[in-house]
Protein backbone atom coordinates (compact mmCIF):
# COMPACT_ATOMS: atom_id res chain seq x y z
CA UNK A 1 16.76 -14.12 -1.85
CA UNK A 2 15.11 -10.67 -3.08
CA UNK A 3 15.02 -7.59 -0.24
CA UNK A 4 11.81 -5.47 -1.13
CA UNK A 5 11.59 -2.40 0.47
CA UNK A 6 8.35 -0.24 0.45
CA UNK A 7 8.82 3.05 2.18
CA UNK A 8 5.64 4.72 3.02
CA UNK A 9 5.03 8.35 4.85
CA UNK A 10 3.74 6.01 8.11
CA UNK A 11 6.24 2.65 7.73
CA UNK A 12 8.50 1.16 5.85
CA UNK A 13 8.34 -2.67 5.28
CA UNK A 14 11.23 -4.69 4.83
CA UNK A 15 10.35 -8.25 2.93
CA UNK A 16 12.13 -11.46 2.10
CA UNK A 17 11.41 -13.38 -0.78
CA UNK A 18 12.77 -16.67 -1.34
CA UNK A 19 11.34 -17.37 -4.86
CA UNK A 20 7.61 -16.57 -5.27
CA UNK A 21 7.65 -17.48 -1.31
CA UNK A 22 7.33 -14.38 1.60
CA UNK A 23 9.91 -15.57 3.91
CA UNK A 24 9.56 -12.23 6.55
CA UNK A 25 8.05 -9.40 6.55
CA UNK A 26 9.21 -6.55 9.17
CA UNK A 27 8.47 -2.61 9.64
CA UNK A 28 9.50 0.47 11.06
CA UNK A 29 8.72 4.02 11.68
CA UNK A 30 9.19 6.20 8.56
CA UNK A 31 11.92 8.95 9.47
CA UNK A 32 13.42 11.01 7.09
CA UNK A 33 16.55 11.35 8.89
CA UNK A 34 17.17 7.61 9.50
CA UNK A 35 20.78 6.49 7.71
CA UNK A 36 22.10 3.07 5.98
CA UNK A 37 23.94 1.95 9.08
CA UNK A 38 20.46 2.44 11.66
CA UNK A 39 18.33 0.71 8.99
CA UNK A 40 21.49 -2.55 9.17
CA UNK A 41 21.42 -2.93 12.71
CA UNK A 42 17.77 -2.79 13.07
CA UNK A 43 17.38 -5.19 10.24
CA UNK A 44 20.17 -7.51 10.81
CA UNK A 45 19.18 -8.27 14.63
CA UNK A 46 15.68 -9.27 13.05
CA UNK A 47 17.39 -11.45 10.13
CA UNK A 48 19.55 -13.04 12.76
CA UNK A 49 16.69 -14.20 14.68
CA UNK A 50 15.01 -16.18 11.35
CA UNK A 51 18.32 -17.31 10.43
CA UNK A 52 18.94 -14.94 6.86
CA UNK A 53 22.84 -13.73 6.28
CA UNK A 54 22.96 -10.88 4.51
CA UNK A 55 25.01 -13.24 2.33
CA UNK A 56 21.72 -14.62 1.23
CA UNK A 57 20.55 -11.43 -0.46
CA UNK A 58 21.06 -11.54 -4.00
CA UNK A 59 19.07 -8.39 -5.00
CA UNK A 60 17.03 -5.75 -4.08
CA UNK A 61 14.05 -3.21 -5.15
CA UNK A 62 12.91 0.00 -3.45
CA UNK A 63 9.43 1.48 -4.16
CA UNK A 64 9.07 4.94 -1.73
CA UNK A 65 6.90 7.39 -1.67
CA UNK A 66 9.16 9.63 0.65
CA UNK A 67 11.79 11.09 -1.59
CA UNK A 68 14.35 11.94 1.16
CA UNK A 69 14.19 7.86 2.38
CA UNK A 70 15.67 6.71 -1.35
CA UNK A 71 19.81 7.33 -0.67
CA UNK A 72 19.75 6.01 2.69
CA UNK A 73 17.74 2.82 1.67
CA UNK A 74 20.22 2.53 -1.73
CA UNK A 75 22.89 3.22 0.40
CA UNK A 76 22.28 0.44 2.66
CA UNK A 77 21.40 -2.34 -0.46
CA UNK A 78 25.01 -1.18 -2.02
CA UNK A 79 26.80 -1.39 1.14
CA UNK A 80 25.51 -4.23 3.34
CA UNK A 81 24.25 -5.95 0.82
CA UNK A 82 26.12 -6.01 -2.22
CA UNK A 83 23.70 -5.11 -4.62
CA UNK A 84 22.55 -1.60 -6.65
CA UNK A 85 18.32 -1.99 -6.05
CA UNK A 86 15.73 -1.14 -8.10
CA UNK A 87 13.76 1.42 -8.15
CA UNK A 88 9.88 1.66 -8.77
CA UNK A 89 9.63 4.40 -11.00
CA UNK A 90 12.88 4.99 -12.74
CA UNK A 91 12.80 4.47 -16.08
CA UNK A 92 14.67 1.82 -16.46
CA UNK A 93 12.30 -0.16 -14.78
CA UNK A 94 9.61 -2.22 -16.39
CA UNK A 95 6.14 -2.04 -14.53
CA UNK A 96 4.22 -4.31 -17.75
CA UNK A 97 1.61 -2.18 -17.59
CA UNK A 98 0.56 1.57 -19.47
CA UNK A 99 -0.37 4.38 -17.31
CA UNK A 100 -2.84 6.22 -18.83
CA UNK A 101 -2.38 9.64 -17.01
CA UNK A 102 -1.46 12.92 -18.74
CA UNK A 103 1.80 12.90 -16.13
CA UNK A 104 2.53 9.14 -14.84
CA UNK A 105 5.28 10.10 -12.61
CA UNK A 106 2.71 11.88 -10.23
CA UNK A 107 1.67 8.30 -9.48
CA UNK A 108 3.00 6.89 -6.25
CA UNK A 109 5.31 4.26 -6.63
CA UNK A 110 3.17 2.10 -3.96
CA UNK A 111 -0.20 2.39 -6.27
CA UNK A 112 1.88 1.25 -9.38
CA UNK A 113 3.07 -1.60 -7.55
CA UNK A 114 -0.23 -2.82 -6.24
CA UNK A 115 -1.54 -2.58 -9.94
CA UNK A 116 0.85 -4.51 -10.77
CA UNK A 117 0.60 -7.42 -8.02
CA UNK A 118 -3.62 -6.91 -8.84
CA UNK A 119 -3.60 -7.14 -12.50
CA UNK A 120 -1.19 -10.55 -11.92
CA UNK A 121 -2.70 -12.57 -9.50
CA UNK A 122 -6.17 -11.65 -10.04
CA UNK A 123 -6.95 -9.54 -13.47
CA UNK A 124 -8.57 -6.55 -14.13
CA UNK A 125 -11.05 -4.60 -14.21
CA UNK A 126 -10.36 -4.03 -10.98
CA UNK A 127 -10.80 -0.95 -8.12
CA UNK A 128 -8.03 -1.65 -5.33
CA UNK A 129 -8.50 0.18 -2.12
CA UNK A 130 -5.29 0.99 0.07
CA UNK A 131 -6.46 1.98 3.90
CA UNK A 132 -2.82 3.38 4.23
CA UNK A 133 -2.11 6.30 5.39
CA UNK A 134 -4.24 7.90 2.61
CA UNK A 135 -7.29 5.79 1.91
CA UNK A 136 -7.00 5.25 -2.12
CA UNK A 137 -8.82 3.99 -5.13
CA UNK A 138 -7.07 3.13 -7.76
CA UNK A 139 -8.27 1.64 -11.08
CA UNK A 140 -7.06 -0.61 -13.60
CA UNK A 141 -8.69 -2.17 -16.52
CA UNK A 142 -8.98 -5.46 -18.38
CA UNK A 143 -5.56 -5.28 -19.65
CA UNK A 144 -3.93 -4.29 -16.24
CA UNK A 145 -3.17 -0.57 -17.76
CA UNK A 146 -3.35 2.16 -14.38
CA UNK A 147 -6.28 4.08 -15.27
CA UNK A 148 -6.64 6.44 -12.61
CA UNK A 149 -7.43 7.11 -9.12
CA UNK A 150 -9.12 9.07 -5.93
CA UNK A 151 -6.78 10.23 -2.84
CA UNK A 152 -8.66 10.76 0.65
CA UNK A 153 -7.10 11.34 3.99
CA UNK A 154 -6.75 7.96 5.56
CA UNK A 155 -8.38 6.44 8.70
CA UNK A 156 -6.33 6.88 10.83
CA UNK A 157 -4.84 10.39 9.75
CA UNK A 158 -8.61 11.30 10.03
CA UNK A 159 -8.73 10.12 13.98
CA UNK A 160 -5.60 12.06 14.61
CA UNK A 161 -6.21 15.13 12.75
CA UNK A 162 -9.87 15.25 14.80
CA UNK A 163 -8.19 15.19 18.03
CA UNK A 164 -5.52 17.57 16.97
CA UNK A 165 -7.82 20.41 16.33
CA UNK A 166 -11.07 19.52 18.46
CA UNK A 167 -9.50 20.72 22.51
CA UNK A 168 -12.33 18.26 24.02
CA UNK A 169 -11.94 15.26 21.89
CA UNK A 170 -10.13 12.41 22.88
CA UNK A 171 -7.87 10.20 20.58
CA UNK A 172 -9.98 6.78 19.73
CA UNK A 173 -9.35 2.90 18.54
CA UNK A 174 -10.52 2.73 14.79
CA UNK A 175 -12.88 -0.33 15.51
CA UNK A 176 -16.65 -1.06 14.73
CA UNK A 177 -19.32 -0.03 17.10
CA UNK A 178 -22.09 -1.57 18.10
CA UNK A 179 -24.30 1.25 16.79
CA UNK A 180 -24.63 3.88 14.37
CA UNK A 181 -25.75 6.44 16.92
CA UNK A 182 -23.60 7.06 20.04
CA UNK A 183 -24.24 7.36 23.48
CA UNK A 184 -20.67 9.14 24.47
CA UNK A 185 -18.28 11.05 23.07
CA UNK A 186 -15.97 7.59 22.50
CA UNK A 187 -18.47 5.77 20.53
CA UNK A 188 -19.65 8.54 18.43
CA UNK A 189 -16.19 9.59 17.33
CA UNK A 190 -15.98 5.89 16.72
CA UNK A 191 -19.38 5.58 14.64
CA UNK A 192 -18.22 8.51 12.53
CA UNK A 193 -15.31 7.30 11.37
CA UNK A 194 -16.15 3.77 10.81
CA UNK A 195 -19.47 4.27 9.19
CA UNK A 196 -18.29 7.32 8.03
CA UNK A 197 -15.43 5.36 5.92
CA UNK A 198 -17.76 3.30 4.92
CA UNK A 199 -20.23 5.27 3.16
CA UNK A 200 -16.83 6.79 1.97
CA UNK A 201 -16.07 3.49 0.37
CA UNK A 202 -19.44 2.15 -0.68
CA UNK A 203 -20.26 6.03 -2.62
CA UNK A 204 -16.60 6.23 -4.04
CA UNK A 205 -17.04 2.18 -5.59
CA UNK A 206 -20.49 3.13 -7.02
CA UNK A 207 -19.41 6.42 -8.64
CA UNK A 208 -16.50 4.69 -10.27
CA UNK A 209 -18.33 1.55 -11.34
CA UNK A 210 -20.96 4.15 -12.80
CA UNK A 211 -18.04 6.35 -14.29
CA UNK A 212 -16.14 3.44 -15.85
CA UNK A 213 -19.00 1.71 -17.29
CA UNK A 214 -20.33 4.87 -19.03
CA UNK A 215 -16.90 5.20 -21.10
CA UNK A 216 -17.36 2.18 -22.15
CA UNK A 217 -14.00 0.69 -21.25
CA UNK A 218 -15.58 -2.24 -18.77
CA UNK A 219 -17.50 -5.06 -20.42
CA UNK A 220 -17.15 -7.27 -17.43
CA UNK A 221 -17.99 -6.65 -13.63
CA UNK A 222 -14.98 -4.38 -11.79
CA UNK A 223 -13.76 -6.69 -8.97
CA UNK A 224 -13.31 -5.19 -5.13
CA UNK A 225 -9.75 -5.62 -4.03
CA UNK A 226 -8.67 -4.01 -0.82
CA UNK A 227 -5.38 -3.79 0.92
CA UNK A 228 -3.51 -2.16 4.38
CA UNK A 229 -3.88 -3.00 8.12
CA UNK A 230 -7.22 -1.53 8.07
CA UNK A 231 -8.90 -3.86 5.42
CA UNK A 232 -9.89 -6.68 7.26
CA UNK A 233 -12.13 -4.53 9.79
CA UNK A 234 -14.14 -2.86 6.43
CA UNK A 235 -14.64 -5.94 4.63
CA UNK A 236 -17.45 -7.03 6.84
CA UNK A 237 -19.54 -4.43 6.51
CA UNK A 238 -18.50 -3.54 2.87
CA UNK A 239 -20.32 -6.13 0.69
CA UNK A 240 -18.73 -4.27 -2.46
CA UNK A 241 -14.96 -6.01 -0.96
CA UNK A 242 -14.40 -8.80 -2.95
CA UNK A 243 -10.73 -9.59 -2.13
CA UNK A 244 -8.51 -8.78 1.14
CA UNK A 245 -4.98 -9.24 0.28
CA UNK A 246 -2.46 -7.34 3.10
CA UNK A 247 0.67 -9.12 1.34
CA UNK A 248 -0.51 -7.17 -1.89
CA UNK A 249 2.72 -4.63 -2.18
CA UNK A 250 5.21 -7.10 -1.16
CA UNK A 251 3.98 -9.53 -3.94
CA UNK A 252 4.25 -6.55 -6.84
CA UNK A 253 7.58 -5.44 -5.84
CA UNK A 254 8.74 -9.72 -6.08
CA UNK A 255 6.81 -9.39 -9.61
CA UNK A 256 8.37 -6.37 -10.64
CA UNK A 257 11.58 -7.41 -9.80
CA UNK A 258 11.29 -10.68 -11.75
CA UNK A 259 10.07 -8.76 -14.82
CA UNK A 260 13.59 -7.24 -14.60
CA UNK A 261 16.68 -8.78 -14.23
């Protein structure tokens, strides 16, 4: 069985493949100061309770975008599990695709590996949106190459970062309302981030599409993939969404990995 690890700024996920087959999939709080022994008892408890040894993992990979998370999360694959893990990003490591950036290693290891997972299971052109803790586009075209992206502070950073610095405001649910306009202070900070996200979305898609298109590079329609918790609760009122897919990351790191050993 393969441990993938994806360590964002808000979670880290901890998944089990058994083949091409999500076993579990588990998370917890993103701390920098979390060592290999925490991250084993946590994770063996919830291992225990589906029945996975640690004997059962035969490998690991690691894609982070929190550089002081990597040596703890190694540390733990060498010594509890047995195994060295890859790493998304080093260059050892084979992505099978071109990033076509001046610098590529300012990409996030989490956007390379959802270009990856994208461009496999459902080919490019392609914009994928990631309502993670930054909302981002990222673009890849009809060979599965990484093209580019946007970065925009993400939906739920947004709600915190408005009660943070407005005294009166109150901390809201990210949900739709039933109208654009409020009629309280709840449901307008409610319509403003929603709709607000999604005029976000719907502008940023049509720029792109327009953008792309005008190079030259697309000769076919650029499908609508979007990923994170939040996706779901868009995709209804964002006709541009063609695809949902929340196992999206898990699924790159398994691909990755199999491109590798």
């Amino acid at each position: 069985m393969l441990l993938a690890i994806d360590a964002g700024n808000t979670n880290i996920v901890f998944a089990i493949h058994d083949g091409e087959i999500l076993r579990h999939k588990w998370r917890i709080s993103s701390s920098s100061s979390r060592t290999a022994d925490e991250y084993m008892v946590w994770l063996t408890q919830l291992m225990k309770l589906e029945n996975i040894s640690p004997d059962h993992i035969s490998g690991a990979i690691i894609a982070t975008v929190v550089p002081q998370a990597l040596f703890p999360l190694q540390l733990l694959c060498r010594r509890y599990f047995g195994c060295t893990a890859l790493v998304v990003g080093e260059e050892n490591v084979d992505l099978g695709l071109a990033v076509k950036l001046d610098n590529p290693k300012e990409v996030g290891a989490d956007r390379l590996v959802n270009a990856v997972a994208a461009q496999k299971k459902y080919g490019g052109p392609m914009i994928i949106i990631d309502f993670g803790t930054a909302t981002t586009f990222d673009i890849i075209d009809a060979n599965g190459d990484y093209c580019g992206g946007i970065i925009s502070p993400g939906v739920n950073l947004s709600v915190e970062a408005l009660h943070m610095a407005a005294a009166k405001l109150p901390r809201v649910a990210v949900e739709r309302p039933d109208q654009v306009i409020g009629t309280g202070t709840v449901s307008a900070i409610q319509s403003g981030i929603f709709w607000g996200y999604v005029g976000l979305v719907e502008g940023m898609v049509s720029r792109i599409r327009q953008e792309f298109s005008g190079e030259g590079a697309a000769k076919q329609p650029m499908k609508i993939l979007a990923t994170g918790g939040l996706a779901p609760l868009f995709k209804g009122e964002v006709d541009e969404i063609d695809i949902v897919d929340q196992e999206l990351t898990t699924y790159g790191l398994f691909e990755i990995y199999s491109r590798n050993i």
